[in-house]
Protein backbone atom coordinates (compact mmCIF):
# COMPACT_ATOMS: atom_id res chain seq x y z
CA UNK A 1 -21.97 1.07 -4.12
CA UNK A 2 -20.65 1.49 -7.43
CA UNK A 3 -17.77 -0.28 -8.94
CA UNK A 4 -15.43 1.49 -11.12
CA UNK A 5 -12.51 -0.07 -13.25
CA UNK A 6 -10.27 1.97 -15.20
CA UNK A 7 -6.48 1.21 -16.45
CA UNK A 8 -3.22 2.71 -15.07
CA UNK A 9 -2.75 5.25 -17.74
CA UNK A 10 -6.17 5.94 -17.05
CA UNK A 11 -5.45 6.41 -13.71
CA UNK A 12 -2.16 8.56 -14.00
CA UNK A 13 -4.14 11.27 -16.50
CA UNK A 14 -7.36 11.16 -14.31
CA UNK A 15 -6.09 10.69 -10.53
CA UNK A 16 -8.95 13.34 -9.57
CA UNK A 17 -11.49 11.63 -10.97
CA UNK A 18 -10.43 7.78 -9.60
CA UNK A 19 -10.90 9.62 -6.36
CA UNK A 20 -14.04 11.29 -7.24
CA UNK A 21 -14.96 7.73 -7.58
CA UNK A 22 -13.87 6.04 -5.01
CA UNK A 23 -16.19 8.30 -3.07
CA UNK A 24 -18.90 5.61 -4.20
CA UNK A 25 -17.42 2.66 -4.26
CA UNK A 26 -13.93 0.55 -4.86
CA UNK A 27 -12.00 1.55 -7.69
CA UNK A 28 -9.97 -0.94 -9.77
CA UNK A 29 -6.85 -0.02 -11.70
CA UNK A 30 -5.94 -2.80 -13.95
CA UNK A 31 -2.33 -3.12 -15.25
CA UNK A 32 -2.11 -5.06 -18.99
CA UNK A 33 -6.04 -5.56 -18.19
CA UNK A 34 -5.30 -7.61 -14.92
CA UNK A 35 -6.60 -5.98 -11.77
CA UNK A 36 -3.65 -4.70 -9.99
CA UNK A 37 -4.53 -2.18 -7.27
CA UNK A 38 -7.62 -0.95 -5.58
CA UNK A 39 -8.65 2.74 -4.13
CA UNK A 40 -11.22 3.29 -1.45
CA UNK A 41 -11.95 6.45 -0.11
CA UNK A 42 -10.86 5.88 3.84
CA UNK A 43 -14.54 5.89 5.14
CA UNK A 44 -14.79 2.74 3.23
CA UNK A 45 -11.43 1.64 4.47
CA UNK A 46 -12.38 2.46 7.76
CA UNK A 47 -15.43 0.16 7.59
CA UNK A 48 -13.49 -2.85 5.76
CA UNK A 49 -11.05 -2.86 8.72
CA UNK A 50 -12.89 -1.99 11.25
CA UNK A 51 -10.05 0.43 12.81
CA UNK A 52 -10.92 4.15 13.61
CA UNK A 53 -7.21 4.55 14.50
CA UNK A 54 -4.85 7.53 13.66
CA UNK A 55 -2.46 6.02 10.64
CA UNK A 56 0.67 6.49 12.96
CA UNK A 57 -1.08 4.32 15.73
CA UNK A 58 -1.43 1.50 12.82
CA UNK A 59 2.35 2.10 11.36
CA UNK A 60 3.64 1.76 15.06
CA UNK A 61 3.34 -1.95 15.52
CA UNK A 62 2.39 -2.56 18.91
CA UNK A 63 3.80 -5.52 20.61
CA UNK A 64 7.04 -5.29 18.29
CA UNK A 65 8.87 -4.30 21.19
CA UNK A 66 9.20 -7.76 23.00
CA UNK A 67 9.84 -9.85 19.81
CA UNK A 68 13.12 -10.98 19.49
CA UNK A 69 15.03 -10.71 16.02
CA UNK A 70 17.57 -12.62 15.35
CA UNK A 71 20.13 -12.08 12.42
CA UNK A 72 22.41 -14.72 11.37
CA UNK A 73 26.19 -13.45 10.48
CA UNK A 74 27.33 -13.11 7.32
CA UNK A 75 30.05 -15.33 6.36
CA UNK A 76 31.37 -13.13 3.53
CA UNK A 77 34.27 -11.38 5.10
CA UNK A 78 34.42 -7.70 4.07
CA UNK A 79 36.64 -6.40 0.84
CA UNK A 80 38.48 -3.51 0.38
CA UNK A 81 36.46 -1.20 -2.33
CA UNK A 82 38.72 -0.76 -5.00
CA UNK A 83 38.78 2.84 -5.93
CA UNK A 84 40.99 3.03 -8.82
């Protein structure tokens, strides 16, 4: 597995070839030379989480339908937008 680090301006002139990259291994984009993000091609994803699942499966929460949420009210008390 090879590690790759280039910067974000790297990154947004040479997308293509961070992906190329991330085809062997985990490639960090630093921002002001601090690690920021990290791209992984989804095999490698797929083995880091341990999920097979379609993305939409992932996105849909399951279980979220029996929590409760609660919002408290707003005490502000609406305005009239002044349009003038």
């Amino acid at each position: 597995m090879t590690i790759t680090t280039i910067s974000s301006r790297e990154f947004n002139q040479a997308a293509s070839e961070a992906k190329r990259a991330a085809n062997s291994g985990p490639v960090f984009i630093t921002d002001r030379g601090r690690p920021a993000h990290v791209l992984v091609s989804i095999e490698l994803w797929q083995r880091l989480t341990g999920s097979h699942g379609k993305i939409a499966d992932l996105l849909a929460m399951p279980g979220v339908e029996d929590m409760e949420l609660e919002t408290p009210r707003s005490r502000e008390l609406a305005q009239p937008a002044d349009l003038s």
